[in-house]
Every structure is written in C-alpha cells, then in structure tokens.
PDB file of N, CA and C in Angstrom:
ATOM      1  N   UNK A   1       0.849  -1.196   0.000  1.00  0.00           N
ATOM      2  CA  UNK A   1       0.000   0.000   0.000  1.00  0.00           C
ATOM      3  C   UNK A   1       0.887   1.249   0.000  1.00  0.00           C
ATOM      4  N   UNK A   2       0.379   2.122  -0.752  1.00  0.00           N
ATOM      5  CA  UNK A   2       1.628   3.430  -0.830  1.00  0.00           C
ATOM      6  C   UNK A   2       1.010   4.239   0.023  1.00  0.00           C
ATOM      7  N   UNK A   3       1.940   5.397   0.859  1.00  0.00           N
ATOM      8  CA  UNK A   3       1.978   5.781   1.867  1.00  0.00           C
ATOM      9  C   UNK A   3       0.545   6.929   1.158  1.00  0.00           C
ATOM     10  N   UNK A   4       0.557   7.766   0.167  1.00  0.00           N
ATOM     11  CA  UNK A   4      -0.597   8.007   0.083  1.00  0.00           C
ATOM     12  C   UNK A   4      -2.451   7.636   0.393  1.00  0.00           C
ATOM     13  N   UNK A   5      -2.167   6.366   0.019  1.00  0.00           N
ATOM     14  CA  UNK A   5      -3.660   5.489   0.588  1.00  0.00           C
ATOM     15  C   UNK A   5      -3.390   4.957   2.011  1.00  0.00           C
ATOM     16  N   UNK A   6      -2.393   4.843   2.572  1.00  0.00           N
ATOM     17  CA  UNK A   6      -2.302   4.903   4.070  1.00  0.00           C
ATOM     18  C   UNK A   6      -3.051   6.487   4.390  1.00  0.00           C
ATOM     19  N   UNK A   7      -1.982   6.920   4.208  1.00  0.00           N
ATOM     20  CA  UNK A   7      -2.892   8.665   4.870  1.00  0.00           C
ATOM     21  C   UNK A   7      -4.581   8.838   4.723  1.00  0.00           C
ATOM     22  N   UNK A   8      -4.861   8.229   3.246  1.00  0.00           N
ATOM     23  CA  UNK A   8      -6.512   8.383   2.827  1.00  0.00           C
ATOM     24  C   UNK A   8      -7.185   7.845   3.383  1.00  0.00           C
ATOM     25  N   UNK A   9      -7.076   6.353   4.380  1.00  0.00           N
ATOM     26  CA  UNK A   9      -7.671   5.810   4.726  1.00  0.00           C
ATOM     27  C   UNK A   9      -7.707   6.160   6.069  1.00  0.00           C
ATOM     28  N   UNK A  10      -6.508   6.680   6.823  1.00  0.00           N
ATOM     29  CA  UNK A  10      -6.730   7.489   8.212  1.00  0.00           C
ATOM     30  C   UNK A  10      -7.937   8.514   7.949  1.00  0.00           C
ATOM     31  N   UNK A  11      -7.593   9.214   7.327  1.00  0.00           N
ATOM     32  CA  UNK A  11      -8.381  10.293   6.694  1.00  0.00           C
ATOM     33  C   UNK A  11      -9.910   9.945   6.802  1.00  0.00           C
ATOM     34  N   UNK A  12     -10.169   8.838   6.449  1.00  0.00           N
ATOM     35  CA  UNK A  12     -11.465   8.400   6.218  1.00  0.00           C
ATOM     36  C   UNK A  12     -12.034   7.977   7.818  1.00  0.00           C
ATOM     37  N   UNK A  13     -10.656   7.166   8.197  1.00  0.00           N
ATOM     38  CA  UNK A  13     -11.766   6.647   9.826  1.00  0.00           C
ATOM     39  C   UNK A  13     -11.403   7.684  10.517  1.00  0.00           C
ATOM     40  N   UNK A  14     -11.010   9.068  10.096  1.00  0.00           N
ATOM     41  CA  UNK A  14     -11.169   9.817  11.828  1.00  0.00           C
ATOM     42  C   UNK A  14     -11.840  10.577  11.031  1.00  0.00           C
ATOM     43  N   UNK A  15     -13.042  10.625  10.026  1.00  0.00           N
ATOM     44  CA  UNK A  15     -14.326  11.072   9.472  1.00  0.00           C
ATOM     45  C   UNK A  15     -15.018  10.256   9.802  1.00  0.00           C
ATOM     46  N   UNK A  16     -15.023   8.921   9.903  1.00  0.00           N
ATOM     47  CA  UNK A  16     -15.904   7.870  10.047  1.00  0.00           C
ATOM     48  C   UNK A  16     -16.165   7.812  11.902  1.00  0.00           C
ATOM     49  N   UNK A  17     -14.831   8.402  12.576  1.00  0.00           N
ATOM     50  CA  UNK A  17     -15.329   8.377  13.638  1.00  0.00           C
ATOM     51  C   UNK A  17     -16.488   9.490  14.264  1.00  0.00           C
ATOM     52  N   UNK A  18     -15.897  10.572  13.681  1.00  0.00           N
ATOM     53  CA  UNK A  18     -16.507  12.093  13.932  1.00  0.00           C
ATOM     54  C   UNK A  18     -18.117  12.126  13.454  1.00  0.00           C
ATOM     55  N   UNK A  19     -17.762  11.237  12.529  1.00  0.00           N
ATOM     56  CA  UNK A  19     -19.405  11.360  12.184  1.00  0.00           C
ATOM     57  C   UNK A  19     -20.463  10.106  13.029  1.00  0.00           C
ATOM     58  N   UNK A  20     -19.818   9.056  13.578  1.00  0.00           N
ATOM     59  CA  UNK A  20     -20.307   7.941  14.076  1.00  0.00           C
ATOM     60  C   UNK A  20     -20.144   9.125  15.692  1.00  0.00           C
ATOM     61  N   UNK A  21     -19.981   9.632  15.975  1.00  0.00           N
ATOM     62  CA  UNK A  21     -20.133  10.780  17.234  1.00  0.00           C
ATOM     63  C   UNK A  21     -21.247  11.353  17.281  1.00  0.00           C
ATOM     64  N   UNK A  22     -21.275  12.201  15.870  1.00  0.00           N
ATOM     65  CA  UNK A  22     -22.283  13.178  15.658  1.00  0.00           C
ATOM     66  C   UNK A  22     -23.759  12.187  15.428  1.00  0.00           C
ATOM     67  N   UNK A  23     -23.432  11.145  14.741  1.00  0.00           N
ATOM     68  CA  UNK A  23     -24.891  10.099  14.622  1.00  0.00           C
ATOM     69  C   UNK A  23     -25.230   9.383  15.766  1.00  0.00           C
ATOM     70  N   UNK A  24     -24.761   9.316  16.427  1.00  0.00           N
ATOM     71  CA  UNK A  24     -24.551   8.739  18.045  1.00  0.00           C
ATOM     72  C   UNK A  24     -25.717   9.673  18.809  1.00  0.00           C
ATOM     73  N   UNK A  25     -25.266  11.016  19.083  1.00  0.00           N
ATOM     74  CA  UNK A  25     -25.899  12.069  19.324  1.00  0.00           C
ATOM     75  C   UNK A  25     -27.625  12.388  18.436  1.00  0.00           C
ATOM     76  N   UNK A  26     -27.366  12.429  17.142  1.00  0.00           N
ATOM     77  CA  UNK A  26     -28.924  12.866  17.008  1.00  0.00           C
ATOM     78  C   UNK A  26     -28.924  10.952  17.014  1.00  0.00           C
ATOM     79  N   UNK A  27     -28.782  10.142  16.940  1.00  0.00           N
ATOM     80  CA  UNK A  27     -29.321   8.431  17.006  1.00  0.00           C
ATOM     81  C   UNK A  27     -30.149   8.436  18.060  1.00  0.00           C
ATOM     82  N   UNK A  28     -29.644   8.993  19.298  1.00  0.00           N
ATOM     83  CA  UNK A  28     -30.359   8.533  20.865  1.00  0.00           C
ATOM     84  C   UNK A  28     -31.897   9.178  20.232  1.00  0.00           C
ATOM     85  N   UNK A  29     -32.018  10.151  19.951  1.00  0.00           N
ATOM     86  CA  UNK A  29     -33.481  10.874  19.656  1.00  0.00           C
ATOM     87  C   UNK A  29     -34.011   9.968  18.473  1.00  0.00           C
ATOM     88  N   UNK A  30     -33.480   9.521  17.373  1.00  0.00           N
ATOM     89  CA  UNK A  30     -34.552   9.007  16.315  1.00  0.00           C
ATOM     90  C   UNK A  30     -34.047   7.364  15.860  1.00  0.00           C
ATOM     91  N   UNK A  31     -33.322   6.563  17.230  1.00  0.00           N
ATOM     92  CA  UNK A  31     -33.214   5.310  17.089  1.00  0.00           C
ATOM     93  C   UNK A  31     -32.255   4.957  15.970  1.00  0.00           C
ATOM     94  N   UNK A  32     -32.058   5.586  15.054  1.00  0.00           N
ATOM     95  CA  UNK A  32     -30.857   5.368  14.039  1.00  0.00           C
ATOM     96  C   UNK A  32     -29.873   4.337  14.182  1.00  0.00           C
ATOM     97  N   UNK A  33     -28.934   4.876  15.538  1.00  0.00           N
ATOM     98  CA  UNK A  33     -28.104   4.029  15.616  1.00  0.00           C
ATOM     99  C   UNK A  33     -28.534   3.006  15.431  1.00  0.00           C
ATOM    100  N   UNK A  34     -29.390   2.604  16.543  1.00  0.00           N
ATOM    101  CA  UNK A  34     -29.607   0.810  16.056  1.00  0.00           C
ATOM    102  C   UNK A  34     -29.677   0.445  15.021  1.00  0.00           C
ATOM    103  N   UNK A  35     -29.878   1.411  14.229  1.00  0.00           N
ATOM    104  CA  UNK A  35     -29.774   0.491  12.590  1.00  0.00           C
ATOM    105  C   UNK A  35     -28.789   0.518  12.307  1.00  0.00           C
ATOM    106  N   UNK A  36     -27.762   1.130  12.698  1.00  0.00           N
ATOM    107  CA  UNK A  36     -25.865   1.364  12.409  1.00  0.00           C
ATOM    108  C   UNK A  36     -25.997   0.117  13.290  1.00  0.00           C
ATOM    109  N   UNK A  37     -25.743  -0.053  14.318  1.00  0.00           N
ATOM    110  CA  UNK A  37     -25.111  -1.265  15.025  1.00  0.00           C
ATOM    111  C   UNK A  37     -25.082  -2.176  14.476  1.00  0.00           C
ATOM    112  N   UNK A  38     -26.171  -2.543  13.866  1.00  0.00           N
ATOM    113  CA  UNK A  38     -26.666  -3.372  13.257  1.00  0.00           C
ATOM    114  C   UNK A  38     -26.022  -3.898  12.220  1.00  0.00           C
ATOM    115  N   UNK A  39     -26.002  -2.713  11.164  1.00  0.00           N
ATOM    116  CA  UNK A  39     -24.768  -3.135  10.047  1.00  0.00           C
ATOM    117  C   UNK A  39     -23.536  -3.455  10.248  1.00  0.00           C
ATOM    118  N   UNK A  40     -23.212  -2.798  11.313  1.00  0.00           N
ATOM    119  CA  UNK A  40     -21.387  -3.038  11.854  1.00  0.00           C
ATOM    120  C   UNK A  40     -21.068  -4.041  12.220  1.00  0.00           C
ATOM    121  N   UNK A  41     -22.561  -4.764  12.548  1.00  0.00           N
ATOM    122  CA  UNK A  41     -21.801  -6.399  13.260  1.00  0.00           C
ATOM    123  C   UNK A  41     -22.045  -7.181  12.682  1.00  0.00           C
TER     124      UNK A  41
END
C-alpha cells in the first residue's frame, strides 16, 4: 500500500469516527443508531 492510501484511509476513519459521534448524538433521539449497530456487526 503506498503511503498516500495509508494517509486516505486514516483520513477516512477519523471522518468515520466524527461522524459515528455526531450520529450517536442525534441516534439517541430518532433510534438510528440501532440500525448502524446493526450493520457493523
């Protein structure tokens, strides 16, 4: 893997985390998450 798609893919999970934060947050109000959990496992 070239050090470019290393960086892109950091890139991606500390978006993937920030946003799994922010969906976390409005999730508790409209149940969402559980449908994320769901897919993740």
């Amino acid at each position: 893997m070239s050090s470019s798609s290393k960086n892109l893919m950091s890139t991606i999970q500390d978006y993937v985390k920030e946003a799994s934060k922010i969906l976390s947050e409005t999730g508790k109000k409209t149940g969402l998450i559980v449908k994320l959990g769901e897919i993740e496992s």
